[in-house]
N, C-alpha and C. Protein backbone atom coordinates (compact mmCIF):
# COMPACT_ATOMS: atom_id res chain seq x y z
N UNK A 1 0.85 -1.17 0.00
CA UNK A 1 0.00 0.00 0.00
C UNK A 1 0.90 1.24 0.00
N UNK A 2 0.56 2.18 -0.81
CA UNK A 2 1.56 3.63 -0.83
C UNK A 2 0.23 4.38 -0.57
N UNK A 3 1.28 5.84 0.28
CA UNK A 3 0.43 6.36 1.41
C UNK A 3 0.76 7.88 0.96
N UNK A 4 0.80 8.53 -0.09
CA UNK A 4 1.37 9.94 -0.99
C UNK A 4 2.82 9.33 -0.65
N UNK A 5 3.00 8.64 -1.91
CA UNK A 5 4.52 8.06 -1.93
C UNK A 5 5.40 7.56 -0.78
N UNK A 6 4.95 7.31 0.23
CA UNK A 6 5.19 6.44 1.34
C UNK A 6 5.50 4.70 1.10
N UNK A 7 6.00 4.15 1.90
CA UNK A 7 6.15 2.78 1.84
C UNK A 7 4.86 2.74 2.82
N UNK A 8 3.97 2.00 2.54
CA UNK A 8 2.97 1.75 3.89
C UNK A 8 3.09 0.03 3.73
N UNK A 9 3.14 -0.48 5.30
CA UNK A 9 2.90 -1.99 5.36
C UNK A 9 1.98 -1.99 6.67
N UNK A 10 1.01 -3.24 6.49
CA UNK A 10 0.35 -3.36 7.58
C UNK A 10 0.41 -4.68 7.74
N UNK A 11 1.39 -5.64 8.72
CA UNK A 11 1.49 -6.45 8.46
C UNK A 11 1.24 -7.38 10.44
N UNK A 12 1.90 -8.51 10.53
CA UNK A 12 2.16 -8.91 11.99
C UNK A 12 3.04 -8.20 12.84
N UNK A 13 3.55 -8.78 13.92
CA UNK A 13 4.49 -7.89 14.63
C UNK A 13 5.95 -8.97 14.63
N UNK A 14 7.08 -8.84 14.67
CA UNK A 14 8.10 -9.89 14.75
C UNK A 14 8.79 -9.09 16.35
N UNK A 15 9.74 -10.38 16.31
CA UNK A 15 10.34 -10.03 17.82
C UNK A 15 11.47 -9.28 17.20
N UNK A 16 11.69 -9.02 15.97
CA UNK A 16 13.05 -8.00 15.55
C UNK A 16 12.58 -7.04 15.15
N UNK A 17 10.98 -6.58 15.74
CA UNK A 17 10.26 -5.19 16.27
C UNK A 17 10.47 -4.61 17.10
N UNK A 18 11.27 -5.22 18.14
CA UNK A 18 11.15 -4.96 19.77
C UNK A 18 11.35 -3.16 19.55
N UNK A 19 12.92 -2.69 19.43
CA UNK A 19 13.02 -1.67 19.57
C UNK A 19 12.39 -0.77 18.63
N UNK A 20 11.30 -0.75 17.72
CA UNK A 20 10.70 -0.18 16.84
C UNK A 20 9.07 0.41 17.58
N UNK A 21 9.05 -0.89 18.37
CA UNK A 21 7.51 -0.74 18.89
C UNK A 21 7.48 -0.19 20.27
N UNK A 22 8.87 -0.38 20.85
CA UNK A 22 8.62 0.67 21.88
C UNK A 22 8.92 2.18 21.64
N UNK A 23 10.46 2.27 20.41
CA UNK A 23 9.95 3.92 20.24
C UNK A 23 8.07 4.44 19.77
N UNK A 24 7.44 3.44 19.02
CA UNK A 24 6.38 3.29 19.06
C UNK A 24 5.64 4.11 20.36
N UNK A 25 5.57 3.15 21.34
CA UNK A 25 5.10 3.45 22.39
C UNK A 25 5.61 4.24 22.97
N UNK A 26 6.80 5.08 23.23
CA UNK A 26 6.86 5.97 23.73
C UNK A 26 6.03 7.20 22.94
N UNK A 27 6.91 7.45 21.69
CA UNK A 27 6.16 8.13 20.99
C UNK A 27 4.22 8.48 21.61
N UNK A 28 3.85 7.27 21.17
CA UNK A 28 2.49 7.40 21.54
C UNK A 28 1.70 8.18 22.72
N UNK A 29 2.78 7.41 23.65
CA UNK A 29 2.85 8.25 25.02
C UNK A 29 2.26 9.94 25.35
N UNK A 30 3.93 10.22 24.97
CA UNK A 30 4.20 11.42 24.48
C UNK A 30 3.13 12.16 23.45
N UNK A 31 2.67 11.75 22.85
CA UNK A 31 1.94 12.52 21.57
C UNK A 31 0.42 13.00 22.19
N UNK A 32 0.04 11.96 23.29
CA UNK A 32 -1.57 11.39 23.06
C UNK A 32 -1.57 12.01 24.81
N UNK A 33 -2.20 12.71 24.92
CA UNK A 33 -2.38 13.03 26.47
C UNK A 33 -3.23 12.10 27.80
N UNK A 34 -4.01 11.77 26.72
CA UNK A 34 -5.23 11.10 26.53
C UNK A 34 -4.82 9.42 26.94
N UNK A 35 -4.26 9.10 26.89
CA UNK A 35 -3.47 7.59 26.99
C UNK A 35 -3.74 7.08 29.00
N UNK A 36 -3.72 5.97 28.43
CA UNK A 36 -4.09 5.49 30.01
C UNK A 36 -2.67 5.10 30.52
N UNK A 37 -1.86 5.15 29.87
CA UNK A 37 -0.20 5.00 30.29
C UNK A 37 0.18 6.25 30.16
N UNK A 38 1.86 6.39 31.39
CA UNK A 38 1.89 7.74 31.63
C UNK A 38 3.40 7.58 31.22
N UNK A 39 3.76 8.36 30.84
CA UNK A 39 5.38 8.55 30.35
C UNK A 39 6.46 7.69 31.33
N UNK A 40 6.27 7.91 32.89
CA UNK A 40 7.38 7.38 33.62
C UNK A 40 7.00 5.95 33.83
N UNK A 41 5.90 5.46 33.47
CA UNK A 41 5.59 3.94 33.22
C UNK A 41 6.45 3.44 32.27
N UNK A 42 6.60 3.75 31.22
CA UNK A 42 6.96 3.81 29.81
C UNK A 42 8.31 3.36 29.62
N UNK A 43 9.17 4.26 30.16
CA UNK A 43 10.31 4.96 30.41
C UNK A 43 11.01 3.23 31.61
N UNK A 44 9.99 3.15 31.67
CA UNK A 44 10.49 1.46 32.99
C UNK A 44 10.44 0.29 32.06
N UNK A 45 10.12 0.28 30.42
CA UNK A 45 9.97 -0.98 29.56
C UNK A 45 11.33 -0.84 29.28
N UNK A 46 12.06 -1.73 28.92
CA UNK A 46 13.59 -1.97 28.46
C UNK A 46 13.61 -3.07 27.63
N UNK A 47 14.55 -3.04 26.63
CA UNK A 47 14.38 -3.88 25.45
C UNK A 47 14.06 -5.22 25.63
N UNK A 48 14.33 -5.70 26.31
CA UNK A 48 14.18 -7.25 27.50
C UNK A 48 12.80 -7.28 27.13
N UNK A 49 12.15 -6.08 28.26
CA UNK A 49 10.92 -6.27 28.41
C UNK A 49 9.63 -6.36 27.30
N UNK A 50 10.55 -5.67 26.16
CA UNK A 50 9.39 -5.91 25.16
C UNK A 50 9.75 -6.98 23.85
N UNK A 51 10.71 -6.96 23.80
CA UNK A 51 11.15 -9.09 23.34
C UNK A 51 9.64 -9.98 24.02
N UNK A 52 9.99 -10.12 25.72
CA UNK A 52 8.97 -10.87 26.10
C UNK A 52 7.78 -10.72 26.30
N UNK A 53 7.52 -9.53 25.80
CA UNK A 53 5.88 -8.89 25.75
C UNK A 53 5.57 -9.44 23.83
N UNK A 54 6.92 -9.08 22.98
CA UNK A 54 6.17 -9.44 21.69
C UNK A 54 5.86 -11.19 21.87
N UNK A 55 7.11 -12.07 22.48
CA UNK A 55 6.81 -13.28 22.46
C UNK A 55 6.03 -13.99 23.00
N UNK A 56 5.35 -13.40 23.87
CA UNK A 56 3.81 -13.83 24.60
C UNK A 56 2.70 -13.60 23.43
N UNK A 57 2.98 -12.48 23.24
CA UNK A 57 1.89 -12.69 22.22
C UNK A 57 2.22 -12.94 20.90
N UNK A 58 2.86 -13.73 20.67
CA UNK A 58 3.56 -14.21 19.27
C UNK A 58 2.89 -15.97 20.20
N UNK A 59 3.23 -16.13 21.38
CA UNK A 59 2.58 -17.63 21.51
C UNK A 59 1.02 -17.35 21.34
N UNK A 60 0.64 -16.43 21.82
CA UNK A 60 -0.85 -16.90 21.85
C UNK A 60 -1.30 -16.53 20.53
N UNK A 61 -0.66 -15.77 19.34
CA UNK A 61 -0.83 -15.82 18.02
C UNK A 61 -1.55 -17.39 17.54
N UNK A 62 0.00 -18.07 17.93
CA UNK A 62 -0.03 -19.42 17.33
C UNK A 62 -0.95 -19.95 17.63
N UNK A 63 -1.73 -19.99 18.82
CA UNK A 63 -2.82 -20.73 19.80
C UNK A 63 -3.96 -20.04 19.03
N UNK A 64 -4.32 -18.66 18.15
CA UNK A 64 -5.39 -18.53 17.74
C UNK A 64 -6.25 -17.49 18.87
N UNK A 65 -5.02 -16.98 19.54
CA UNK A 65 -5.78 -16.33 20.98
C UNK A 65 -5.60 -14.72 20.67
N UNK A 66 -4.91 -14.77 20.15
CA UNK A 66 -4.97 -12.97 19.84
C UNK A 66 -3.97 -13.52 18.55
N UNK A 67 -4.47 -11.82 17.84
CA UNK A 67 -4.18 -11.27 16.54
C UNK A 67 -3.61 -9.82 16.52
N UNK A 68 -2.06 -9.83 16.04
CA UNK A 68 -1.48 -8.32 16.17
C UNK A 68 -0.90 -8.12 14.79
N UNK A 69 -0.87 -6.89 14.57
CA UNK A 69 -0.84 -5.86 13.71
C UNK A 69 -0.34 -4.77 13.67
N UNK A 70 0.53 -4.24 13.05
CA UNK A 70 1.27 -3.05 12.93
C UNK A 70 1.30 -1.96 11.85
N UNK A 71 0.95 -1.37 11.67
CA UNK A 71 0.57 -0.44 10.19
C UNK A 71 2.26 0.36 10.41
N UNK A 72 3.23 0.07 9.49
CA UNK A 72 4.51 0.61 9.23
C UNK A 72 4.74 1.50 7.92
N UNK A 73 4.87 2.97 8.12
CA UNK A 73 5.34 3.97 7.19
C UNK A 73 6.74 4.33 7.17
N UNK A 74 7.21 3.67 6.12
CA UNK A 74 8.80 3.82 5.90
C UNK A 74 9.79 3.29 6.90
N UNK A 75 9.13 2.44 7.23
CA UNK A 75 9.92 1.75 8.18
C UNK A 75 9.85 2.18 10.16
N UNK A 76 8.85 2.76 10.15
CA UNK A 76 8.92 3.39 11.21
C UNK A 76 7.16 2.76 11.62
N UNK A 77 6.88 2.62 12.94
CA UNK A 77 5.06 1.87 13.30
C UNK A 77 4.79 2.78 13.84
N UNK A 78 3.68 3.14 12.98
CA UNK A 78 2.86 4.52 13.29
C UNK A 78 1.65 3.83 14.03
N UNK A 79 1.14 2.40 14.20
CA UNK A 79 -0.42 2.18 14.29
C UNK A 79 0.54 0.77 15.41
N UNK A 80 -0.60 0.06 16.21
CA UNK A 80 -0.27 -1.48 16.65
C UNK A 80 -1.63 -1.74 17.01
N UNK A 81 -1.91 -2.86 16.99
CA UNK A 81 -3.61 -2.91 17.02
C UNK A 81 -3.93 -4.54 17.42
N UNK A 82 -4.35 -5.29 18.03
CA UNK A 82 -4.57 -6.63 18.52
C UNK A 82 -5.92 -6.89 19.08
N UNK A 83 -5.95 -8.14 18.51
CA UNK A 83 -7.92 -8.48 19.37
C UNK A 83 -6.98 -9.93 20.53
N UNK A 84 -7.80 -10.00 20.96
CA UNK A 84 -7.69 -10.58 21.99
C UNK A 84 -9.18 -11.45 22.94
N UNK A 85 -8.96 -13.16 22.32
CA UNK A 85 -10.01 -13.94 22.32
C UNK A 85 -10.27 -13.76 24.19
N UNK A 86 -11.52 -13.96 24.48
CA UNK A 86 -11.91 -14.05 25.79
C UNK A 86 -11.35 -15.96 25.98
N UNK A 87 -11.01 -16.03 27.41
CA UNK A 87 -9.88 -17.30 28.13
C UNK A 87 -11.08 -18.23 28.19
N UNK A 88 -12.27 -18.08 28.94
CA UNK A 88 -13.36 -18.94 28.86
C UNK A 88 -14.43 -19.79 27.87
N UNK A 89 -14.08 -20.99 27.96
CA UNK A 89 -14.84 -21.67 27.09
C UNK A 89 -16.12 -21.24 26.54
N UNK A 90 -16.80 -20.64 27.27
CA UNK A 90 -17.79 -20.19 27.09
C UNK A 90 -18.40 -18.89 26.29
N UNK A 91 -16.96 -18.05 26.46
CA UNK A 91 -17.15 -16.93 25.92
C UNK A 91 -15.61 -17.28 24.82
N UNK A 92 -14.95 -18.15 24.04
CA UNK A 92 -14.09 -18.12 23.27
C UNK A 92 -14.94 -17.03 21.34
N UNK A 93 -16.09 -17.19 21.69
CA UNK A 93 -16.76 -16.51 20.08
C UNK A 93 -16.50 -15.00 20.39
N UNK A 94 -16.32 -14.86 21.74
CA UNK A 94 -15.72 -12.99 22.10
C UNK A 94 -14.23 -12.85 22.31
N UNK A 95 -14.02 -11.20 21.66
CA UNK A 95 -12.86 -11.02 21.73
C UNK A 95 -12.84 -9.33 22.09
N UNK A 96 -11.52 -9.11 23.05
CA UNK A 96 -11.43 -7.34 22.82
C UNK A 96 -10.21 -7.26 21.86
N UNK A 97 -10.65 -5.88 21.33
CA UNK A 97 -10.35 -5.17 20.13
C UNK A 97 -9.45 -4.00 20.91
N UNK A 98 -8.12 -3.88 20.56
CA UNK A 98 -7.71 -2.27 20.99
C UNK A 98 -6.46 -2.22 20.13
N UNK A 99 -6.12 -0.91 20.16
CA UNK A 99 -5.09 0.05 19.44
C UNK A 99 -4.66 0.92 19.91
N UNK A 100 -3.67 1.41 19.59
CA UNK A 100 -3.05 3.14 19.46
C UNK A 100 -2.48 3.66 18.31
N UNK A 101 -2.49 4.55 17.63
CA UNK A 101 -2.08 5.33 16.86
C UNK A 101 -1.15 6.36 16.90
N UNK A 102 -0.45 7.29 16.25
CA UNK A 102 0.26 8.20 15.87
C UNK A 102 -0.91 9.41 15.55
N UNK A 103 -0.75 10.74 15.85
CA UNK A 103 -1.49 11.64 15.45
C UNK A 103 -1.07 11.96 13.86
N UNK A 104 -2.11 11.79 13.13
CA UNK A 104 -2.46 11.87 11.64
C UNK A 104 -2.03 10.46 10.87
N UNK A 105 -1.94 9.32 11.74
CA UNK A 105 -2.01 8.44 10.69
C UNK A 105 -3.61 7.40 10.97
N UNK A 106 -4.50 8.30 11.26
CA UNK A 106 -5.83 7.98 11.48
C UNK A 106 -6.30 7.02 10.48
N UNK A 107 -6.19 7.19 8.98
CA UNK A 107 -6.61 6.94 7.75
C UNK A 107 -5.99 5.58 8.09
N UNK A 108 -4.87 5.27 8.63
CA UNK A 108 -3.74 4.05 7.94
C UNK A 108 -4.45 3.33 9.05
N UNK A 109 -4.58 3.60 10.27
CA UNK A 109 -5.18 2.88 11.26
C UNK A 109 -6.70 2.10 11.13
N UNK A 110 -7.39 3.16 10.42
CA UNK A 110 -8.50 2.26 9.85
C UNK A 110 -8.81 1.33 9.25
N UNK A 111 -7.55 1.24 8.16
CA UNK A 111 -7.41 0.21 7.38
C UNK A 111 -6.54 -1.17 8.27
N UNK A 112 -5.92 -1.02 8.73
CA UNK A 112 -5.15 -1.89 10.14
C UNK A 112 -6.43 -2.58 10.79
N UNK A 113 -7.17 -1.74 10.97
CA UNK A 113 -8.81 -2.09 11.78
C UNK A 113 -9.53 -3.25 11.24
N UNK A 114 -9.46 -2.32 10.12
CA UNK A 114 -10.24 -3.47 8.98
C UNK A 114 -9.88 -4.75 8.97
N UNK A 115 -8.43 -4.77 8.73
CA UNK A 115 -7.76 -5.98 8.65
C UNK A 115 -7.59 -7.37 9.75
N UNK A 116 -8.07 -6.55 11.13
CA UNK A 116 -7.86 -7.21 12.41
C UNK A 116 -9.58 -7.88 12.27
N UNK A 117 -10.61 -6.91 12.18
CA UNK A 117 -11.75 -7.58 12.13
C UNK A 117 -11.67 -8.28 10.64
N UNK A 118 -11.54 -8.52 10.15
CA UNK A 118 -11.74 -9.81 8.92
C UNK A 118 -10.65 -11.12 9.66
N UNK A 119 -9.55 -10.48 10.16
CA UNK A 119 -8.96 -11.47 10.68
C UNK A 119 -9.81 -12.59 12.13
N UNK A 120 -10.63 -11.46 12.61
CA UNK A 120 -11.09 -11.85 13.60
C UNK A 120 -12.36 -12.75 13.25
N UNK A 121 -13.17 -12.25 11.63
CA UNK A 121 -13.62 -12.99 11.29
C UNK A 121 -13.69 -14.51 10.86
N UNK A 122 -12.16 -14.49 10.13
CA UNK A 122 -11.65 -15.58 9.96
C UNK A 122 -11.67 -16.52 10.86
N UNK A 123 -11.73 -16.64 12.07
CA UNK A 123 -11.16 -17.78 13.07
C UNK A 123 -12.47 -17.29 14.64
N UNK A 124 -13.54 -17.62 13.62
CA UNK A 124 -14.87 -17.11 14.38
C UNK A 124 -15.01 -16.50 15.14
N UNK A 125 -14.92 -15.36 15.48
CA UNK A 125 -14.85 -14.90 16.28
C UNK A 125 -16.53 -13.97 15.84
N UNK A 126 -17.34 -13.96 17.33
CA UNK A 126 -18.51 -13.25 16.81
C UNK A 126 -18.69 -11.93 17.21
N UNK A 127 -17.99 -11.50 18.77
CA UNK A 127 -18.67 -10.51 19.18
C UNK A 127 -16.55 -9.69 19.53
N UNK A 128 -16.89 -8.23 19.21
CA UNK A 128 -15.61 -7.48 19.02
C UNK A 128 -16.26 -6.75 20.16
N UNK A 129 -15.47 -6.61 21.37
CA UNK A 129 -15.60 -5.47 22.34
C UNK A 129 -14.52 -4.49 22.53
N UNK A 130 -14.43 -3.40 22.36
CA UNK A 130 -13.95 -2.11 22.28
C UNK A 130 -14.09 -1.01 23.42
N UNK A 131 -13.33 -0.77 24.19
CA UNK A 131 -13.77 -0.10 25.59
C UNK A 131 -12.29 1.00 25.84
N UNK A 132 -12.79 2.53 25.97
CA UNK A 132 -11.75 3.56 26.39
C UNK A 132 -12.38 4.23 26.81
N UNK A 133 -11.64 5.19 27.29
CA UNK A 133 -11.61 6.44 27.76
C UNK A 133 -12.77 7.19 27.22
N UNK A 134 -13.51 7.78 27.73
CA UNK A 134 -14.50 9.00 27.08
C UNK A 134 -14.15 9.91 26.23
N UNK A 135 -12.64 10.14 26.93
CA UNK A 135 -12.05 11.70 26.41
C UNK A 135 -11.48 11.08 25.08
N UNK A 136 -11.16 9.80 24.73
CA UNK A 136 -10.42 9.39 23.73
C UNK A 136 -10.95 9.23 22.24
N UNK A 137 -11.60 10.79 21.88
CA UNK A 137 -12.74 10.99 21.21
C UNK A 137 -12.38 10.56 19.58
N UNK A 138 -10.88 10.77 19.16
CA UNK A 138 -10.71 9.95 18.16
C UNK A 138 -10.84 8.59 17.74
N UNK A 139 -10.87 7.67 19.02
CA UNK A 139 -10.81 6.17 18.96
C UNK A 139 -12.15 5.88 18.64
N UNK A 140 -12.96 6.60 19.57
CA UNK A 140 -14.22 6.21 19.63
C UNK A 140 -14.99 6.43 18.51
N UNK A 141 -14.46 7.47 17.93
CA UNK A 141 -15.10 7.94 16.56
C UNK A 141 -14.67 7.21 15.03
N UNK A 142 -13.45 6.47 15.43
CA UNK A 142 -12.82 5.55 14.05
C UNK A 142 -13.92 4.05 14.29
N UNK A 143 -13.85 3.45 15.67
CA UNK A 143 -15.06 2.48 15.75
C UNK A 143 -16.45 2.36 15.31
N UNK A 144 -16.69 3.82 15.82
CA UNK A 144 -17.88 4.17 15.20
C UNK A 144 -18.36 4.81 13.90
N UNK A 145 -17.42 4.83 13.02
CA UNK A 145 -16.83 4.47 11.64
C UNK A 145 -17.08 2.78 11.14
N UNK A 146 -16.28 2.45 12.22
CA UNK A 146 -16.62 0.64 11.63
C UNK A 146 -17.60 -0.01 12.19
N UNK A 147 -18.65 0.27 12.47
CA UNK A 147 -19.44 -0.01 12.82
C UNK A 147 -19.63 -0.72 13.92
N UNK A 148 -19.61 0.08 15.07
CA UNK A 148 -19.03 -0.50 16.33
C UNK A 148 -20.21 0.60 16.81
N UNK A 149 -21.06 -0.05 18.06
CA UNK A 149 -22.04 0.69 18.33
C UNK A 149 -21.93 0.94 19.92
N UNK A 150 -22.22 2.46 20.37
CA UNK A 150 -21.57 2.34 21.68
C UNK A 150 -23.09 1.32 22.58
N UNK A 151 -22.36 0.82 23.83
CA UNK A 151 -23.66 -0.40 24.67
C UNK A 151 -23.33 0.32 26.00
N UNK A 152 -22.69 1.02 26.38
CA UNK A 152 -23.13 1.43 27.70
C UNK A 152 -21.40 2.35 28.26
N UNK A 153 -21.29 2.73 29.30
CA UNK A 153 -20.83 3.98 30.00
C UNK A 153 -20.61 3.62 31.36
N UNK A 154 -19.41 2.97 31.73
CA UNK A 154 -19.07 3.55 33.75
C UNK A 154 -19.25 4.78 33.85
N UNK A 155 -19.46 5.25 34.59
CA UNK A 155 -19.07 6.77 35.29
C UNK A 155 -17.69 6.41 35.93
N UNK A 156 -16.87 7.70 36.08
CA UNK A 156 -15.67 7.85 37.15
C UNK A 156 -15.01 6.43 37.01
N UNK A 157 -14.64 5.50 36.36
CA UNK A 157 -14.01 4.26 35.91
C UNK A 157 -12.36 4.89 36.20
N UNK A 158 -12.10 5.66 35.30
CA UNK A 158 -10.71 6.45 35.61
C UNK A 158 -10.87 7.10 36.70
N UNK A 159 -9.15 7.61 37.10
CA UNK A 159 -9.23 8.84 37.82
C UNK A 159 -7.27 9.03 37.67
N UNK A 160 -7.98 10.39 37.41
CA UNK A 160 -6.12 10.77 36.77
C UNK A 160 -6.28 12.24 37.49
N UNK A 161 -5.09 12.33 37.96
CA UNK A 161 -4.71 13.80 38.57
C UNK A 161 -6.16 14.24 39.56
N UNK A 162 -6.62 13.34 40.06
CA UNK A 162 -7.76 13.92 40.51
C UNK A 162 -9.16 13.91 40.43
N UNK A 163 -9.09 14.02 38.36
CA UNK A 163 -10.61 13.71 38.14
C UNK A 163 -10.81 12.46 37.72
N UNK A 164 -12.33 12.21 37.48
CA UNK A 164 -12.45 11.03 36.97
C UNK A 164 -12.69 11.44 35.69
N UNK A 165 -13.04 10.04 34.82
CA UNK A 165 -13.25 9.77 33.57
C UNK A 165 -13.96 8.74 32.98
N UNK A 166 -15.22 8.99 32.51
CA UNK A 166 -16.10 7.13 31.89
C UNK A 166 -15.12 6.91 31.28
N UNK A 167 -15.93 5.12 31.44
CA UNK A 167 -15.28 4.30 30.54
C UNK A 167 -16.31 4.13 29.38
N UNK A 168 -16.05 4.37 28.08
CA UNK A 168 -17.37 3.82 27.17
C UNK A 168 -16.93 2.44 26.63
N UNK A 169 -17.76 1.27 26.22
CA UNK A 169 -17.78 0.02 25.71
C UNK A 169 -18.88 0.30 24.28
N UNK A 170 -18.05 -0.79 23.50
CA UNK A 170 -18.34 -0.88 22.32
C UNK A 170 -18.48 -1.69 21.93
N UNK A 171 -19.24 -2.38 20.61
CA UNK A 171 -19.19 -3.74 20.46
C UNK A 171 -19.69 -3.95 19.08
N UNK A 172 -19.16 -4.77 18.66
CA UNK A 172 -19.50 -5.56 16.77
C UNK A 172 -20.09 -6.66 17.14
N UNK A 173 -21.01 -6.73 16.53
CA UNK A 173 -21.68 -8.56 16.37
C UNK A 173 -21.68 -8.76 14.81
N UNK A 174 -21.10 -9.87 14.52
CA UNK A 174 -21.12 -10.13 13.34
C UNK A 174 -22.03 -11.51 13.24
C-alpha cells in the first residue's frame, strides 16, 4: 500500500520489532495526552521487556488467541492494534479489540482495523468489544466508523490527577 509516496505496510508484529515498537510506544505516550499509560511507566519498559511482551503474544498468536498488527510507514510503526479472544470456554466466540495510533495516521489505522476484524472474522470470532476512555474521542469515533455501536458507559471508571473519567464500551456482532 503507498500512502502519498510512502512505503505503507500493515502487516504482523516480529520479535526483531522490539526496539521499533517501543519507540512506538513511547512516541504514543508522548503525543496522546489522553493515553491510560503515563510517560514514567513507559520509560520502565527496556528492550528485554518488550522481546517478552512481543513473544507472549507471538505464543498466543499461534494458539489462535490474539491477533497483532502493525501499520509501518517507511519503516517506522505509526499504528499497533490486537484483538484478543476471551480465556473462557464459554465466551471463546468474544474477543477485545484495541489500538493506538500516531497523530495523523488515522486513515492508515482504519485500514489496520479493517484488517484485524476480517482477521477476527476468519477464526470465528462473533462478538468485538472495544472499551476507552470518554475523552479518547478519536478512537471512539474511528469504531464508530466501523461499525461498532456504543452499549453502555461507567461513570468515574478512571481517575487521573484527581478527576475522573467514563469508561465507554463498544461492540461488533457479526
Amino acid at each position: 500500500m503507498n500512502f502519498k509516496s510512502n512505503i505503507v505496510k500493515i502487516r504482523t508484529i516480529y520479535i526483531s520489532d522490539a526496539k521499533k515498537l517501543l519507540k512506538f510506544f513511547h512516541d504514543l505516550v508522548i503525543s496522546d495526552s489522553e493515553r491510560v499509560e503515563r510517560l514514567k511507566d513507559v520509560k520502565k519498559i527496556n528492550l528485554q521487556k518488550e522481546i517478552y511482551w512481543i513473544k507472549h503474544r507471538k505464543r498466543a498468536e499461534k494458539n489462535k488467541e490474539m491477533f497483532i498488527f502493525c501499520c509501518e510507514v517507511n519503516g517506522r510503526i505509526v499504528a499497533e492494534g490486537e484483538i484478543e479472544r476471551e480465556k473462557r470456554w464459554i465466551e471463546k466466540h468474544v474477543a477485545e479489540i484495541r489500538f493506538g495510533i500516531l497523530p495523523g495516521y488515522e486513515k492508515l489505522a482504519i485500514e489496520m482495523i479493517k484488517q484485524l476484524i476480517k482477521k477476527a472474522k476468519e477464526n470465528k470470532i462473533k462478538v468485538l468489544i472495544f472499551f476507552h476512555l470518554a475523552t479518547q474521542k478519536t478512537a471512539l469515533s474511528i469504531m464508530g466508523k466501523l461499525g461498532f455501536s456504543r452499549v453502555g458507559i461507567i461513570k468515574n471508571y478512571y481517575k487521573r490527577d484527581g478527576h475522573y473519567i467514563s469508561r465507554v464500551y463498544m461492540v461488533k456482532n457479526f
